[in-house]
N, C-alpha and C. Protein backbone atom coordinates (compact mmCIF):
# COMPACT_ATOMS: atom_id res chain seq x y z
N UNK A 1 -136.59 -140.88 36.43
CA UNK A 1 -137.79 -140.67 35.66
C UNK A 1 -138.22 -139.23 35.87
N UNK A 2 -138.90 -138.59 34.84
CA UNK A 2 -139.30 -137.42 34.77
C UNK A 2 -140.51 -137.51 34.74
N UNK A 3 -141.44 -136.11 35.56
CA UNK A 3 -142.60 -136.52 35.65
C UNK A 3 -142.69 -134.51 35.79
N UNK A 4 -143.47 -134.37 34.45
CA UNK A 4 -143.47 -132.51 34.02
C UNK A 4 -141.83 -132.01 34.72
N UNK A 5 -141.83 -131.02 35.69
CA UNK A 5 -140.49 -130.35 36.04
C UNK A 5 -139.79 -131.24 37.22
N UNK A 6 -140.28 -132.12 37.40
CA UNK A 6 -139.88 -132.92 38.02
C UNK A 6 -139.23 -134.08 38.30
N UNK A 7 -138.11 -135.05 39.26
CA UNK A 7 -137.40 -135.70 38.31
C UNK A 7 -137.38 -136.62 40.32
N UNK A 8 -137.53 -137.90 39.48
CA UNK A 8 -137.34 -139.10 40.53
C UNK A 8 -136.64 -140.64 40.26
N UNK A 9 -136.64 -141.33 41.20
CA UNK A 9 -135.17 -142.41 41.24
C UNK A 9 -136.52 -143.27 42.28
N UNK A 10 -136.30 -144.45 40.87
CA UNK A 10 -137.20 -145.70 41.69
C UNK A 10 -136.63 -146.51 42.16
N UNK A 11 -136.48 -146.86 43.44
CA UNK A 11 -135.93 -147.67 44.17
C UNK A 11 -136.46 -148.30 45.22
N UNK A 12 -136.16 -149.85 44.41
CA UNK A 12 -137.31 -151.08 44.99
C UNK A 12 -138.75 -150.50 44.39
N UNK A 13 -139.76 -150.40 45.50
CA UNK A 13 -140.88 -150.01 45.31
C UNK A 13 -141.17 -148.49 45.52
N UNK A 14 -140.11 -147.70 46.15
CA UNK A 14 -140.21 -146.28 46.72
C UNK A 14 -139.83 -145.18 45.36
N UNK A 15 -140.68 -144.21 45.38
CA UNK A 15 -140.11 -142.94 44.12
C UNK A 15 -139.86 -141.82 44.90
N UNK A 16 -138.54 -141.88 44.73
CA UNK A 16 -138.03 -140.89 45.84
C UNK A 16 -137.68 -139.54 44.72
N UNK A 17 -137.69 -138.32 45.40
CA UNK A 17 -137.45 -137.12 44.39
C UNK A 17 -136.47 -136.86 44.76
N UNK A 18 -135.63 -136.33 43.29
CA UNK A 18 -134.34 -135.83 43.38
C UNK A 18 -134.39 -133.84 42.82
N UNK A 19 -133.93 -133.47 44.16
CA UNK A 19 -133.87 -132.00 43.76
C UNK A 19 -132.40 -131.44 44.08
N UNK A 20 -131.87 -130.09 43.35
CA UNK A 20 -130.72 -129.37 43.66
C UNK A 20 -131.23 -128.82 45.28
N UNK A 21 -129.92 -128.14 45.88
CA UNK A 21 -130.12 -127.47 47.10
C UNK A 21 -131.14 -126.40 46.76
N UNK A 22 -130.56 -125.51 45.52
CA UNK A 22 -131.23 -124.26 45.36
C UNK A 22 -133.05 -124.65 45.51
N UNK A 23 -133.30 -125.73 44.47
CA UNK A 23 -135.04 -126.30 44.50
C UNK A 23 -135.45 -126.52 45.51
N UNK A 24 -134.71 -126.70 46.77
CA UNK A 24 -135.10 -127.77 48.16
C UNK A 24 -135.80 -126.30 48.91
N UNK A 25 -134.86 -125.14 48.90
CA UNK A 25 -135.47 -124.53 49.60
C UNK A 25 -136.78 -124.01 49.91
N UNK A 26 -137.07 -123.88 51.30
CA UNK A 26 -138.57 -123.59 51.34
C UNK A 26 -139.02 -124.93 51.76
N UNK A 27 -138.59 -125.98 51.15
CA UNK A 27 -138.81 -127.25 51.75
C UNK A 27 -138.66 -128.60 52.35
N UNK A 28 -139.42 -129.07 52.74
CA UNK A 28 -138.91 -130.11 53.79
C UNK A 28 -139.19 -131.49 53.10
N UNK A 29 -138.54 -132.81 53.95
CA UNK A 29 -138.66 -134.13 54.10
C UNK A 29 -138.41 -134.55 54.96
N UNK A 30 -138.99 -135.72 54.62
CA UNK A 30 -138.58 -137.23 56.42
C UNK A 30 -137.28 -136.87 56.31
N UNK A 31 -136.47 -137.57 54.99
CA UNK A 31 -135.20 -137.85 55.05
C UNK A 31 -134.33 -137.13 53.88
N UNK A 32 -133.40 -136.65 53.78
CA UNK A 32 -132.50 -136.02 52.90
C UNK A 32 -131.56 -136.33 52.75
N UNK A 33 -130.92 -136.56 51.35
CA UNK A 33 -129.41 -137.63 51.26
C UNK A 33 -128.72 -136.30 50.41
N UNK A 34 -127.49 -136.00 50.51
CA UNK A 34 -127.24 -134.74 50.07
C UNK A 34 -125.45 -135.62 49.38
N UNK A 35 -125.27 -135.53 48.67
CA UNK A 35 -124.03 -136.37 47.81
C UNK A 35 -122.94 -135.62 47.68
N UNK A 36 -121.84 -136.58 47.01
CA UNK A 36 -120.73 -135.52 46.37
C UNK A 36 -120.10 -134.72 47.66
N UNK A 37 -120.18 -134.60 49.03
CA UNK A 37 -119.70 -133.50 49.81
C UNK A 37 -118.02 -134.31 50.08
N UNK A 38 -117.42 -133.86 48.70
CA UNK A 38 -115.62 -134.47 48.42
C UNK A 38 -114.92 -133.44 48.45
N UNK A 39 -113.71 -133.01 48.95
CA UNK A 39 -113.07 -132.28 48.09
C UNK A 39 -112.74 -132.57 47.44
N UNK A 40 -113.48 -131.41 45.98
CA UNK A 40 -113.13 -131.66 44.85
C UNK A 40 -113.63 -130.94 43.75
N UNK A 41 -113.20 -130.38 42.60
CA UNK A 41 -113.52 -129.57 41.87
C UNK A 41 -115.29 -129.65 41.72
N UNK A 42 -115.66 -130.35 41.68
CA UNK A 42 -117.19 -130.57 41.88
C UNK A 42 -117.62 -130.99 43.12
N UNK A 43 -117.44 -130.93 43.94
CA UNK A 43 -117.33 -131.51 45.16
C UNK A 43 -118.88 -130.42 45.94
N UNK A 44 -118.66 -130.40 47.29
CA UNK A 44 -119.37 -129.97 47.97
C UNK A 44 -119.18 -129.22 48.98
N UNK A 45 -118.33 -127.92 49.34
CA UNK A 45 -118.05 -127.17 48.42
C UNK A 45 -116.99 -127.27 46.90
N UNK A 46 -118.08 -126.60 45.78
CA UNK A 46 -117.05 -126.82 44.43
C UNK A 46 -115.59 -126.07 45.05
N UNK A 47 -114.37 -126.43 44.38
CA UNK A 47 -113.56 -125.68 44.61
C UNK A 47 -113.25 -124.96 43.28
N UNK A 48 -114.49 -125.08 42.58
CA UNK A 48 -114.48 -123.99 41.75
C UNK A 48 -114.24 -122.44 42.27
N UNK A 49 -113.69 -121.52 41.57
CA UNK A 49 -113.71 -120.27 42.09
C UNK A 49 -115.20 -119.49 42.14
N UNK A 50 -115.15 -118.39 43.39
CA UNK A 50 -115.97 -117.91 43.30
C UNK A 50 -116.36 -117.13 42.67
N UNK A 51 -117.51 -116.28 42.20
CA UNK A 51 -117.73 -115.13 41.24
C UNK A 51 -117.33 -114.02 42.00
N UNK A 52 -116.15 -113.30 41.19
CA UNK A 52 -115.57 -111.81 42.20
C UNK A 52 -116.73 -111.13 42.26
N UNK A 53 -117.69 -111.35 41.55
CA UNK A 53 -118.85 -110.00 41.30
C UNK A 53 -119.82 -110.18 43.01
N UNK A 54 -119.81 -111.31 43.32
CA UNK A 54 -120.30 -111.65 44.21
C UNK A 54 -119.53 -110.67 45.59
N UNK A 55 -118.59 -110.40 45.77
CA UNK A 55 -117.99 -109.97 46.73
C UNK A 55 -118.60 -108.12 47.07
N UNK A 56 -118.88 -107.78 45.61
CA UNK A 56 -119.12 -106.49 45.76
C UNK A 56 -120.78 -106.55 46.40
N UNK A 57 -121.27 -107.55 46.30
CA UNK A 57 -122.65 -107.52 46.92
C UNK A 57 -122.71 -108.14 48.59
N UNK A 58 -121.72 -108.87 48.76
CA UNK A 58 -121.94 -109.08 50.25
C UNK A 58 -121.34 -108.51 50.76
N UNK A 59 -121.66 -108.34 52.45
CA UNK A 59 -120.97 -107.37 53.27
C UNK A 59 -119.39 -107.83 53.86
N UNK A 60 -118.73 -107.32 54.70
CA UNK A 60 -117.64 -107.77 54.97
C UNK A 60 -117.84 -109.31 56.08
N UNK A 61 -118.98 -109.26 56.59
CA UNK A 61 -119.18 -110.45 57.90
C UNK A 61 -119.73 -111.70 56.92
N UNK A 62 -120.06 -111.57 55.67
CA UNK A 62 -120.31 -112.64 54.70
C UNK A 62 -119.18 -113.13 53.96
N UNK A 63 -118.44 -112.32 54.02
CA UNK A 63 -117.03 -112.97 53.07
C UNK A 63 -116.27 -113.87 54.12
N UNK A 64 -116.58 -114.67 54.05
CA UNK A 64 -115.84 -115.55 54.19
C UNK A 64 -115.69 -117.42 53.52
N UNK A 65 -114.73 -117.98 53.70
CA UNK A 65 -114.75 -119.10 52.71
C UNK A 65 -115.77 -119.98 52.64
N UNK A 66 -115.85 -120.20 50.58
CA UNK A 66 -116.85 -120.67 50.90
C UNK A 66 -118.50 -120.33 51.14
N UNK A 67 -118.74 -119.01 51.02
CA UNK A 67 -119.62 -118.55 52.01
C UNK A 67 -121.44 -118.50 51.44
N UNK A 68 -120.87 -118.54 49.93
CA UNK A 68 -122.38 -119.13 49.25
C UNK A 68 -122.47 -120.29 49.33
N UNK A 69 -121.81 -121.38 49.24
CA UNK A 69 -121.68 -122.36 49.03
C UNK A 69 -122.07 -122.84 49.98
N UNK A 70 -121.66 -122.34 51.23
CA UNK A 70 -121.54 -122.59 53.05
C UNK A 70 -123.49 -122.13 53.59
N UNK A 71 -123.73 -121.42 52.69
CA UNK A 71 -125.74 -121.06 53.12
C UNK A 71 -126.43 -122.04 52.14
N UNK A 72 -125.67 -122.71 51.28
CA UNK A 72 -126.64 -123.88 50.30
C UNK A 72 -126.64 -124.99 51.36
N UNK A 73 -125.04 -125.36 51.86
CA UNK A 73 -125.28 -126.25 52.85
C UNK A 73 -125.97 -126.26 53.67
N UNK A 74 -126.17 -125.21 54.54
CA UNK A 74 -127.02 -124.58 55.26
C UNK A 74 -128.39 -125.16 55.27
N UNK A 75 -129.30 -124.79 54.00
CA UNK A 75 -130.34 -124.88 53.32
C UNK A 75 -130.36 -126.45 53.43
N UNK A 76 -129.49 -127.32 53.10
CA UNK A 76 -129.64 -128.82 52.23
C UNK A 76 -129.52 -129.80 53.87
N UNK A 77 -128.83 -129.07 54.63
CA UNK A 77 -128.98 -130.21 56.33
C UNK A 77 -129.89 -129.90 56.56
N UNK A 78 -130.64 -128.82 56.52
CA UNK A 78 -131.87 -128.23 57.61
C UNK A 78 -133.35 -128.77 57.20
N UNK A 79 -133.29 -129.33 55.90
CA UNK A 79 -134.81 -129.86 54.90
C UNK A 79 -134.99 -130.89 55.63
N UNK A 80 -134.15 -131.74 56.56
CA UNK A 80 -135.04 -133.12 56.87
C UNK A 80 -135.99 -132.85 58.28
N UNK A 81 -137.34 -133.56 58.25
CA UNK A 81 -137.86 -133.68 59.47
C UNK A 81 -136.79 -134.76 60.30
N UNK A 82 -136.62 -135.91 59.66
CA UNK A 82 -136.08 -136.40 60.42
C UNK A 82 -135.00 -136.83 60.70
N UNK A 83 -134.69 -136.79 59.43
CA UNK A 83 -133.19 -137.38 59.51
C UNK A 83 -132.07 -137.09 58.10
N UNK A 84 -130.55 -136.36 57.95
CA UNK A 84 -130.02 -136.14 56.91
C UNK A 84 -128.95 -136.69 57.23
N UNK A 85 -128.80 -137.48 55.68
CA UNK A 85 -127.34 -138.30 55.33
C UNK A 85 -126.46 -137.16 54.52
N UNK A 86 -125.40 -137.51 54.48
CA UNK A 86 -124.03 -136.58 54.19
C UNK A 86 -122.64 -137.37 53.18
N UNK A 87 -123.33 -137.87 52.16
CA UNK A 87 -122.74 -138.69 51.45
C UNK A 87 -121.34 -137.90 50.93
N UNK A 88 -119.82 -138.58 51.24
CA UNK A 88 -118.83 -138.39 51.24
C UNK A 88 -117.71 -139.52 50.59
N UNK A 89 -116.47 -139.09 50.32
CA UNK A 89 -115.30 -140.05 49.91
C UNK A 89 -114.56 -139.90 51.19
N UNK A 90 -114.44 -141.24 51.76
CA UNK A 90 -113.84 -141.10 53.38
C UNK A 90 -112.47 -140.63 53.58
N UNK A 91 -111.66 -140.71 51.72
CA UNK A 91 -110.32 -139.94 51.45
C UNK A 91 -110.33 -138.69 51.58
N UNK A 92 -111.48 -138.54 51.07
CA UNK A 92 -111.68 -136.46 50.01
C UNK A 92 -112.74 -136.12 51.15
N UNK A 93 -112.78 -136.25 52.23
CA UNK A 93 -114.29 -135.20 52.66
C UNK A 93 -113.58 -133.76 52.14
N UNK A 94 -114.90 -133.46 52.29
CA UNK A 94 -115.15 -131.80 51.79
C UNK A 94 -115.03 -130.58 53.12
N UNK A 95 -113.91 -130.17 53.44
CA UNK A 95 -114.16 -128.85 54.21
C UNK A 95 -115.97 -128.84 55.58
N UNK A 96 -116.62 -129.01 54.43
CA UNK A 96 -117.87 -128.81 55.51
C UNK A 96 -117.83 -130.41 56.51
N UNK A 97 -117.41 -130.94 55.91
CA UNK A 97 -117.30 -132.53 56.23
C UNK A 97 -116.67 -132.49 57.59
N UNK A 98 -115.40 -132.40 57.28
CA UNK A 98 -114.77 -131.89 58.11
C UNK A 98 -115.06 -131.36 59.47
N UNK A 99 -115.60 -130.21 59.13
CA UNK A 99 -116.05 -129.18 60.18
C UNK A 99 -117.22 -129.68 61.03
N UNK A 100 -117.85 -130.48 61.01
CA UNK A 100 -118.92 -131.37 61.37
C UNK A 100 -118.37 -132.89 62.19
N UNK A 101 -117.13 -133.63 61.85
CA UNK A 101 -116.43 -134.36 61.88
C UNK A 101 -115.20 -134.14 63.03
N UNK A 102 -114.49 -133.22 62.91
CA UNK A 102 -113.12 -132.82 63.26
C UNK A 102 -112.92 -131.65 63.30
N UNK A 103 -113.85 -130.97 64.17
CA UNK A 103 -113.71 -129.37 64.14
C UNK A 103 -112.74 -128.84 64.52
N UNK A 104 -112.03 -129.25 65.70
CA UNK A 104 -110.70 -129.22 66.04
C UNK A 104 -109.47 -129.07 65.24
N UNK A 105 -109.68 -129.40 64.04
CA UNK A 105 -108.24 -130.36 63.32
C UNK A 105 -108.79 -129.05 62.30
N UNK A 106 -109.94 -128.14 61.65
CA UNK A 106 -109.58 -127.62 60.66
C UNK A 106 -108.55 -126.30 60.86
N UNK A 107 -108.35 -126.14 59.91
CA UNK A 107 -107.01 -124.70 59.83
C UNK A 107 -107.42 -124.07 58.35
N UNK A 108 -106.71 -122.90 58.20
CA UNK A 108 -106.93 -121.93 56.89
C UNK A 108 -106.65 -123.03 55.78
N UNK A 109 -105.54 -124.23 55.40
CA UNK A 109 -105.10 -124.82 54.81
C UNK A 109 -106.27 -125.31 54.10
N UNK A 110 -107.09 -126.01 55.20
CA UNK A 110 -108.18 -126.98 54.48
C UNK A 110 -109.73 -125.67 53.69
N UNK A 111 -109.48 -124.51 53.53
CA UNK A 111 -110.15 -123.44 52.82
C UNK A 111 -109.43 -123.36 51.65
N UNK A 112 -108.37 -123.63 51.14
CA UNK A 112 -107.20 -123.12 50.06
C UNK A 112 -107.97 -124.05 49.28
N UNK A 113 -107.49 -123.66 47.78
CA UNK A 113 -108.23 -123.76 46.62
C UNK A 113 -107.18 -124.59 46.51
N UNK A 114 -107.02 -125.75 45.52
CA UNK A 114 -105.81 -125.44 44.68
C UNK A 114 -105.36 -125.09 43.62
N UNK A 115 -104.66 -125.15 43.19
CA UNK A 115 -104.01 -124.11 42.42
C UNK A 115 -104.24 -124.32 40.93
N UNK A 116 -104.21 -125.63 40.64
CA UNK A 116 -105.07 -126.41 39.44
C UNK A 116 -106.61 -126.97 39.25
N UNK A 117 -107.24 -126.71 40.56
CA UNK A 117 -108.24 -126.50 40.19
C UNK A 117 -109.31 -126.66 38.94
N UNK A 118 -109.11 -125.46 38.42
CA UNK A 118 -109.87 -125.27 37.03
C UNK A 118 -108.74 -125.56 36.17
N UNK A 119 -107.71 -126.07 36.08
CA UNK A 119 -106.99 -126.29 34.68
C UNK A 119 -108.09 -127.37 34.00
N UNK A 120 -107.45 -127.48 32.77
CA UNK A 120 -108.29 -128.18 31.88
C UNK A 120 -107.40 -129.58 31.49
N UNK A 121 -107.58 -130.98 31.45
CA UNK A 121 -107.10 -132.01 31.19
C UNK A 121 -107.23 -132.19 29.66
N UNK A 122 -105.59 -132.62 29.44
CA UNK A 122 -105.59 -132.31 27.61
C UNK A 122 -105.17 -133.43 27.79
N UNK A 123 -104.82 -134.04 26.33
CA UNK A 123 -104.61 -135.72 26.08
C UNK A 123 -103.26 -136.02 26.92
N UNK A 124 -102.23 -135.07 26.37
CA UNK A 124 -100.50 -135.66 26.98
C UNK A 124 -100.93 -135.57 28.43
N UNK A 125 -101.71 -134.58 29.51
CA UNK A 125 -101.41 -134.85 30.41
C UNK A 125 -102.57 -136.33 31.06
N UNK A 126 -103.40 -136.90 29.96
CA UNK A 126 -104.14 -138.01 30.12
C UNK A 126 -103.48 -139.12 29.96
N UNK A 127 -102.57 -138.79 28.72
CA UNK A 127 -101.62 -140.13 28.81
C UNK A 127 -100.52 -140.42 29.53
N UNK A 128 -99.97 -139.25 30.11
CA UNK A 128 -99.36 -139.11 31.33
C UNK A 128 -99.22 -139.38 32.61
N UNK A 129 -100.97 -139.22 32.91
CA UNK A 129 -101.55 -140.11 34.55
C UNK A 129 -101.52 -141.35 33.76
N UNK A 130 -102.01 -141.77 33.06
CA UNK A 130 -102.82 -143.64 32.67
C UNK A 130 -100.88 -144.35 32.85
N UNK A 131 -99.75 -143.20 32.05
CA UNK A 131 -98.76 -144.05 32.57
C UNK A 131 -98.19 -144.28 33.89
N UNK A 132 -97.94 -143.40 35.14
CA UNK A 132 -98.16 -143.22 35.82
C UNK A 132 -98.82 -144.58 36.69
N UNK A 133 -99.92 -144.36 36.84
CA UNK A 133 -101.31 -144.97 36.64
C UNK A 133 -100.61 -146.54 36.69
N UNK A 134 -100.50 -146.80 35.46
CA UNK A 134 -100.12 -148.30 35.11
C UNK A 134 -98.92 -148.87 35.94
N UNK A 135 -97.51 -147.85 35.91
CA UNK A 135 -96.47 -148.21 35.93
C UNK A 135 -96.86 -148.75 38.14
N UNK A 136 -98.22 -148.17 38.39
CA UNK A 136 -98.25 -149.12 40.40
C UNK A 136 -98.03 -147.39 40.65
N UNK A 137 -97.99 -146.14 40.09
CA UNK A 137 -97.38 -145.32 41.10
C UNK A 137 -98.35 -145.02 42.42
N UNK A 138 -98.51 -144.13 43.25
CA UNK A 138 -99.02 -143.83 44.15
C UNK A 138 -100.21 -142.71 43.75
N UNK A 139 -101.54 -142.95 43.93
CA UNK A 139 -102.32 -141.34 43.72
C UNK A 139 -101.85 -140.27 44.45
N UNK A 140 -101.13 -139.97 45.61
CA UNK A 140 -100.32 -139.52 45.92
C UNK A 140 -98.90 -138.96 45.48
N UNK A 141 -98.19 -139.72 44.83
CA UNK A 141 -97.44 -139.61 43.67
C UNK A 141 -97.51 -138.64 42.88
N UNK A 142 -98.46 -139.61 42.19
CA UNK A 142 -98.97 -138.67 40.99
C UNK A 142 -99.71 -137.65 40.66
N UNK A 143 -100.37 -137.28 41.88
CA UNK A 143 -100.87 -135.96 42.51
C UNK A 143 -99.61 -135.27 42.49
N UNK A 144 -98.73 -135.26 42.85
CA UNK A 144 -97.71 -134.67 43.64
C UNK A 144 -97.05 -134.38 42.06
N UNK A 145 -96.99 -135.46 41.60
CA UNK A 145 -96.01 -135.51 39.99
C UNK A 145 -96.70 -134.21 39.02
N UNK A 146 -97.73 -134.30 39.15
CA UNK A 146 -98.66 -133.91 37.92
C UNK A 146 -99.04 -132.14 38.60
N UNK A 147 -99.04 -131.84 39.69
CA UNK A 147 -99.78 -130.68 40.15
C UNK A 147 -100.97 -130.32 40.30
N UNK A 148 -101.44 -131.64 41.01
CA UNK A 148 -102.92 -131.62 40.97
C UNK A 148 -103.23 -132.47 41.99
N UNK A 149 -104.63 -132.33 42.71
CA UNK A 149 -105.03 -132.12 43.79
C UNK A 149 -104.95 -134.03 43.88
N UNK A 150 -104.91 -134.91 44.86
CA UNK A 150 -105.35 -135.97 44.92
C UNK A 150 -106.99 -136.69 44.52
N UNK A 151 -107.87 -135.75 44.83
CA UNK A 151 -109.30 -135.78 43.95
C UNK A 151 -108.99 -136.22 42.88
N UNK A 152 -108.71 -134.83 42.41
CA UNK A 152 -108.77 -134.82 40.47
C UNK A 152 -108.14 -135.71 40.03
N UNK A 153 -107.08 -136.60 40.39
CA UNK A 153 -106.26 -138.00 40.05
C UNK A 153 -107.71 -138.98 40.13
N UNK A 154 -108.27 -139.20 41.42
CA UNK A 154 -109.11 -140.13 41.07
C UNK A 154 -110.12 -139.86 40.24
N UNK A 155 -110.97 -138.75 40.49
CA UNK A 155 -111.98 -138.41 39.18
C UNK A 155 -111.38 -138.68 38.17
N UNK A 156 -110.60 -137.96 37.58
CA UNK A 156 -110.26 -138.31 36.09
C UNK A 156 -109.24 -139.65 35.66
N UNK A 157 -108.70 -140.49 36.99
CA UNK A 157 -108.93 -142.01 36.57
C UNK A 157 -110.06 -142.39 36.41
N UNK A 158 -111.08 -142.23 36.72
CA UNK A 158 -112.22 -142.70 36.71
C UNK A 158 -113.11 -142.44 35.67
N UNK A 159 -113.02 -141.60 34.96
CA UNK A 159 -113.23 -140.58 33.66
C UNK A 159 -112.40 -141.47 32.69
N UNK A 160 -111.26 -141.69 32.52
CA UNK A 160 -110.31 -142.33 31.83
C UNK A 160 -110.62 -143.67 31.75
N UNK A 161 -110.99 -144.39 32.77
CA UNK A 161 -111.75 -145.86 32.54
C UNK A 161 -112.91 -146.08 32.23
N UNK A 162 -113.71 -145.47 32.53
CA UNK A 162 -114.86 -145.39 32.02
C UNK A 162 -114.98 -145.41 30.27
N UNK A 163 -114.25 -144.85 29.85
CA UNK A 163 -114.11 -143.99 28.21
C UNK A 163 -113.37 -145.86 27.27
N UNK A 164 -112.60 -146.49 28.57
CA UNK A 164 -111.93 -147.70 27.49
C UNK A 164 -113.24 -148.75 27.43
């Protein structure tokens, strides 16, 4: 529900507000549920690419992966008085996930983009996963088959069922 610039989620009897990281800042709550932190093209960090223009404005001790993306997070744990949830795919955590989780275990690997990323999903390669897909293969598989990240197999199965 919208209420002027503002936008909330009624649940049960409670109207809880829903804001981006960027809106949060400056402010606080009891509790903060922060979503999506998957790897995954939308994910948390996007593995969208970054803006090169951005590089010419930060210094060399800011470049590093991730690193706007990495001060939103920043911003979005630190809003709760009391308590912040970290909503994840227990397949796909996200890099920050990770690092919070299994600090030990990360390496440069789990920073790498991949490589399809931003490609764009056209019909043959839609009818391509759904066969795939059908014939029992593995999301793994067909990650592997197709050149594309294990995420983006499930998002856009999920995209693909949704649509029948």
């Amino acid at each position: 529900m919208k209420e002027g610039n503002r936008f909330f989620y009624i649940i049960g009897d409670r109207k809880i507000e829903y804001l981006t990281v960027h809106k949060s800042k400056g402010l606080e709550a009891d509790y903060v549920i922060i979503l999506q932190c998957n790897k995954d093209t939308y994910g948390f960090p996007s593995l969208v690419s970054d803006d090169p223009v951005l590089n010419y404005v930060l210094t060399k001790s800011d470049q590093y992966p991730y690193g706007e993306e990495r001060r939103l997070f920043y911003v979005a744990i630190t809003r709760a008085k009391v308590k912040t949830y970290v909503l994840y795919d227990r397949r796909f955590p996200s890099v920050f996930v990770n690092e919070f989780l299994h600090p030990e275990k990360v390496t440069e690997e789990n920073y790498a983009k991949h490589p399809n990323a931003n490609k764009k999903w056209t019909r043959s390669a839609d009818n391509f996963l759904l066969t795939l897909y059908n014939e029992g293969k593995s999301i793994k598989y067909i990650a592997e088959k197709m050149g594309r990240s294990q995420t983006s197999i499930v998002m856009r199965l999920g995209k693909l069922e949704g649509k029948r």
